[in-house]
Every structure is written in structure tokens, then in C-alpha cells.
C-alpha atoms as a PDB file:
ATOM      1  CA  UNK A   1      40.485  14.062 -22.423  1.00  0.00           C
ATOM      2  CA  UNK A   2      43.365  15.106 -20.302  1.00  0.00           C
ATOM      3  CA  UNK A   3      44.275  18.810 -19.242  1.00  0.00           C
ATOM      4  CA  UNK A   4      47.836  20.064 -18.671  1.00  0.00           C
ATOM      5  CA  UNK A   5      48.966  22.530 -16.341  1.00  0.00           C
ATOM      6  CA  UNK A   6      52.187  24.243 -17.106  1.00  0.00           C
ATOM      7  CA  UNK A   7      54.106  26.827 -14.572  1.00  0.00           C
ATOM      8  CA  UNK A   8      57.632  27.852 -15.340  1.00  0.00           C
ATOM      9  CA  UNK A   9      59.829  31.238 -16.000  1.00  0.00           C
ATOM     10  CA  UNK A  10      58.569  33.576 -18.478  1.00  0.00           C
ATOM     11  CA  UNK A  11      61.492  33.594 -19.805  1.00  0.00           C
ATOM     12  CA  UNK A  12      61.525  29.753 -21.247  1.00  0.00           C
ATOM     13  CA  UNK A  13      57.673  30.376 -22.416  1.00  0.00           C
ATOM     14  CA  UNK A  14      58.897  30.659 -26.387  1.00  0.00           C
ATOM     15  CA  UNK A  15      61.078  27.480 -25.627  1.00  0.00           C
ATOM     16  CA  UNK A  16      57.793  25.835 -24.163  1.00  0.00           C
ATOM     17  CA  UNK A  17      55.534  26.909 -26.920  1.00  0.00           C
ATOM     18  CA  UNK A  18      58.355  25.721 -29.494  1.00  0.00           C
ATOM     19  CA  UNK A  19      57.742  22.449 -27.720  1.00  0.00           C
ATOM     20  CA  UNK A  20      53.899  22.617 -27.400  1.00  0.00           C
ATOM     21  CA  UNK A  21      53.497  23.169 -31.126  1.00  0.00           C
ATOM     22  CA  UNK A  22      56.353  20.258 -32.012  1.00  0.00           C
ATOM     23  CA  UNK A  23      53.981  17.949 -30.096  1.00  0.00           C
ATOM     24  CA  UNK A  24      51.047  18.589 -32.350  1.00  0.00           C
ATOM     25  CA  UNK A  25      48.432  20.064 -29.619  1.00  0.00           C
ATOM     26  CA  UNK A  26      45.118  21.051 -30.442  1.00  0.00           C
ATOM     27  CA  UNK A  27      45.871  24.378 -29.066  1.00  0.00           C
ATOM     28  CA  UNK A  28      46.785  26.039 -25.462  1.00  0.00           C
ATOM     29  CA  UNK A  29      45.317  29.342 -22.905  1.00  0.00           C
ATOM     30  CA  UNK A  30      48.357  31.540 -22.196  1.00  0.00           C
ATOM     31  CA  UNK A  31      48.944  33.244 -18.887  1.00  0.00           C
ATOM     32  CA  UNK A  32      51.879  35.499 -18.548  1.00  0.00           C
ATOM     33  CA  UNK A  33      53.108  37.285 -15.577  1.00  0.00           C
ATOM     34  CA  UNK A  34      51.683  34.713 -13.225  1.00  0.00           C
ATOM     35  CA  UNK A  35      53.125  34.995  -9.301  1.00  0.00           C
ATOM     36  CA  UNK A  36      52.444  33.285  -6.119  1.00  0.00           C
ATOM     37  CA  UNK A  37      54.297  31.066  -3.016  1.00  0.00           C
ATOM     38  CA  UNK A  38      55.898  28.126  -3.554  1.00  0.00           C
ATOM     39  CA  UNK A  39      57.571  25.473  -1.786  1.00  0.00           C
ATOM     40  CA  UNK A  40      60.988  27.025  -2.379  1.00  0.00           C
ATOM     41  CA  UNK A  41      60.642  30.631  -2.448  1.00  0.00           C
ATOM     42  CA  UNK A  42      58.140  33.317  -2.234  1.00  0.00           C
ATOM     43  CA  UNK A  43      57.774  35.950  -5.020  1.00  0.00           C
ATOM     44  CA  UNK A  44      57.700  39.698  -3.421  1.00  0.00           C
ATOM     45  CA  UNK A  45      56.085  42.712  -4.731  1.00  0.00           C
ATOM     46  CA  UNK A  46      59.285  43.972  -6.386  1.00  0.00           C
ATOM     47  CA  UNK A  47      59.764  40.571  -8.280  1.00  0.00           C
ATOM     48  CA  UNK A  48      56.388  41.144  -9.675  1.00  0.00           C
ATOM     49  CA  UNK A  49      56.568  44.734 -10.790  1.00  0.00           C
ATOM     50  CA  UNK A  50      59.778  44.114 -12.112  1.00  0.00           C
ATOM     51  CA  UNK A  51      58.679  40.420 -14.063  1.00  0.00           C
ATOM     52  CA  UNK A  52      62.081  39.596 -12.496  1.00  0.00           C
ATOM     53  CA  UNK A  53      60.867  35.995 -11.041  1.00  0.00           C
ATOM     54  CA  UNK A  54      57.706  36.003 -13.000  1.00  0.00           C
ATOM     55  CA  UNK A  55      56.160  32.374 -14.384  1.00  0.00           C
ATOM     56  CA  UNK A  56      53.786  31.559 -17.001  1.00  0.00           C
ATOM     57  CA  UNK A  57      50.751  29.401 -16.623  1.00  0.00           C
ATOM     58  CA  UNK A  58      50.046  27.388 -20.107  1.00  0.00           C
ATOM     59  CA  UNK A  59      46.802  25.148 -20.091  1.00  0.00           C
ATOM     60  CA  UNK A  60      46.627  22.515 -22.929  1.00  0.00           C
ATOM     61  CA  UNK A  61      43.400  20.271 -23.490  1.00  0.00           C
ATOM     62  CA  UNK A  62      44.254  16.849 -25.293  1.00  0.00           C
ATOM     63  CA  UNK A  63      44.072  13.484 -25.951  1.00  0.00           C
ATOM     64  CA  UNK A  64      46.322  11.211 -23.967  1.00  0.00           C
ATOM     65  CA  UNK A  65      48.246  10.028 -27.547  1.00  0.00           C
ATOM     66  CA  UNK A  66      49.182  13.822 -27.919  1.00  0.00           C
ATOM     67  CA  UNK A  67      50.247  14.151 -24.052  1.00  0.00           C
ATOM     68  CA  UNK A  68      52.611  11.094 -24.251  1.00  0.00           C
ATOM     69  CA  UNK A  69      54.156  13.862 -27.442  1.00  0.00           C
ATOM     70  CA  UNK A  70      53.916  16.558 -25.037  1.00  0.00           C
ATOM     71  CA  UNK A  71      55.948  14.959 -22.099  1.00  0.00           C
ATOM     72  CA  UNK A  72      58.842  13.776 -24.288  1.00  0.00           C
ATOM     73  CA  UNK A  73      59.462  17.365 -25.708  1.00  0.00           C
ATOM     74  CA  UNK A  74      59.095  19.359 -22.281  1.00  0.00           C
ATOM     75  CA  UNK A  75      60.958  16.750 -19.716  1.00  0.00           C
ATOM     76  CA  UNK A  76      63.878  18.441 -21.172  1.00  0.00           C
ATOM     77  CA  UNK A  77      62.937  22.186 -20.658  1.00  0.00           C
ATOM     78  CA  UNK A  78      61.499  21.291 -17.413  1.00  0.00           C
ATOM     79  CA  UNK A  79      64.766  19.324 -15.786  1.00  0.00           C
ATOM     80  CA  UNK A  80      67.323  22.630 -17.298  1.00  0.00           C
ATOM     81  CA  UNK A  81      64.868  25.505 -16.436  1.00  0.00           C
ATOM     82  CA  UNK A  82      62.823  24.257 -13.523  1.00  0.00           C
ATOM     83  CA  UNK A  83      58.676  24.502 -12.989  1.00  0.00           C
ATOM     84  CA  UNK A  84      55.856  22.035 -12.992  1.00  0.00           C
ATOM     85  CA  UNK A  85      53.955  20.118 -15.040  1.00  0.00           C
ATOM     86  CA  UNK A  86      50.577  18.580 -13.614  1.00  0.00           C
ATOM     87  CA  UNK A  87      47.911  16.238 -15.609  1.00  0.00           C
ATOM     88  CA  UNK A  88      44.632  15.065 -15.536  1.00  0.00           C
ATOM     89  CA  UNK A  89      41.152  14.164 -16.216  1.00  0.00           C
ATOM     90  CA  UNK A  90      39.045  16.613 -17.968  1.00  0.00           C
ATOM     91  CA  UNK A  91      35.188  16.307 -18.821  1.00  0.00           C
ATOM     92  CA  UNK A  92      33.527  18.708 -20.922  1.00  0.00           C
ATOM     93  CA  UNK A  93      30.117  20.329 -19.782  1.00  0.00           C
END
């Protein structure tokens, strides 16, 4: 089983979802309003009480068929938009 990890602008997270649910995943965790450093630029205070700046953080759980669906439909969003994608193993307790 793989797990996803999704950050990008709030703002795209319908246009991610769209793509998500296109894919055919099992389902996904949402995380909105999600702020911290990165290599680029550093989100302040303001940015965060405004959600001007803010990312979502989407986890997805799946098999590696339904990834390969999942990385042809959010390349795309991810190359316009900007934010990260990161893969890999997951093991069940």
C-alpha cells in the first residue's frame, strides 16, 4: 500500500479533490488551513489569520494501480498551481 502526501493552495483544493475522485481513490483525510516554512517563502502570522497563503494537506491511502491514476490527473494541477506531492510505503498495524 502506498500513502500520498498532498500540500498545495487552498484555493486549488476543489480542483484537487475533482482530480482525487476522477482517479478512483479509496478515499482521502482533509486538512485545511495548513501553514509552515518552506524552501521559498515563509508564511507570517497575518497570512494565516487572513488564509491569504494558506495550503491544504490531503492524505490518500492506495494501491500503487490507483496512484499511477492519481499522478496523471494531478501533474497538471501541480505544474499550473504549484505544491508537492510525496509517496510511499505504508504498512498497516
Amino acid at each position: 500500500m502506498k500513502r500520498l502526501d498532498l500540500i498545495f493552495g487552498e484555493r486549488e483544493l476543489d480542483a484537487m479533490l475533482t482530480a482525487l475522485e476522477a482517479a478512483e481513490v479509496p478515499g482521502y483525510t482533509v486538512m485545511k488551513h495548513v501553514t509552515g516554512r518552506g524552501p521559498e517563502r515563509i508564511v507570517s502570522e497575518d497570512m494565516e489569520f487572513t488564509g491569504l497563503g494558506a495550503n491544504a494537506h490531503v492524505i490518500v491511502f492506495c494501491e500503487l494501480e490507483v496512484l499511477e491514476r492519481i499522478k496523471k490527473n494531478i501533474k497538471p494541477l501541480l505544474s499550473y498551481y504549484g505544491g508537492v506531492a510525496y509517496f510511499s510505503e505504508a504498512n498497516p498495524l
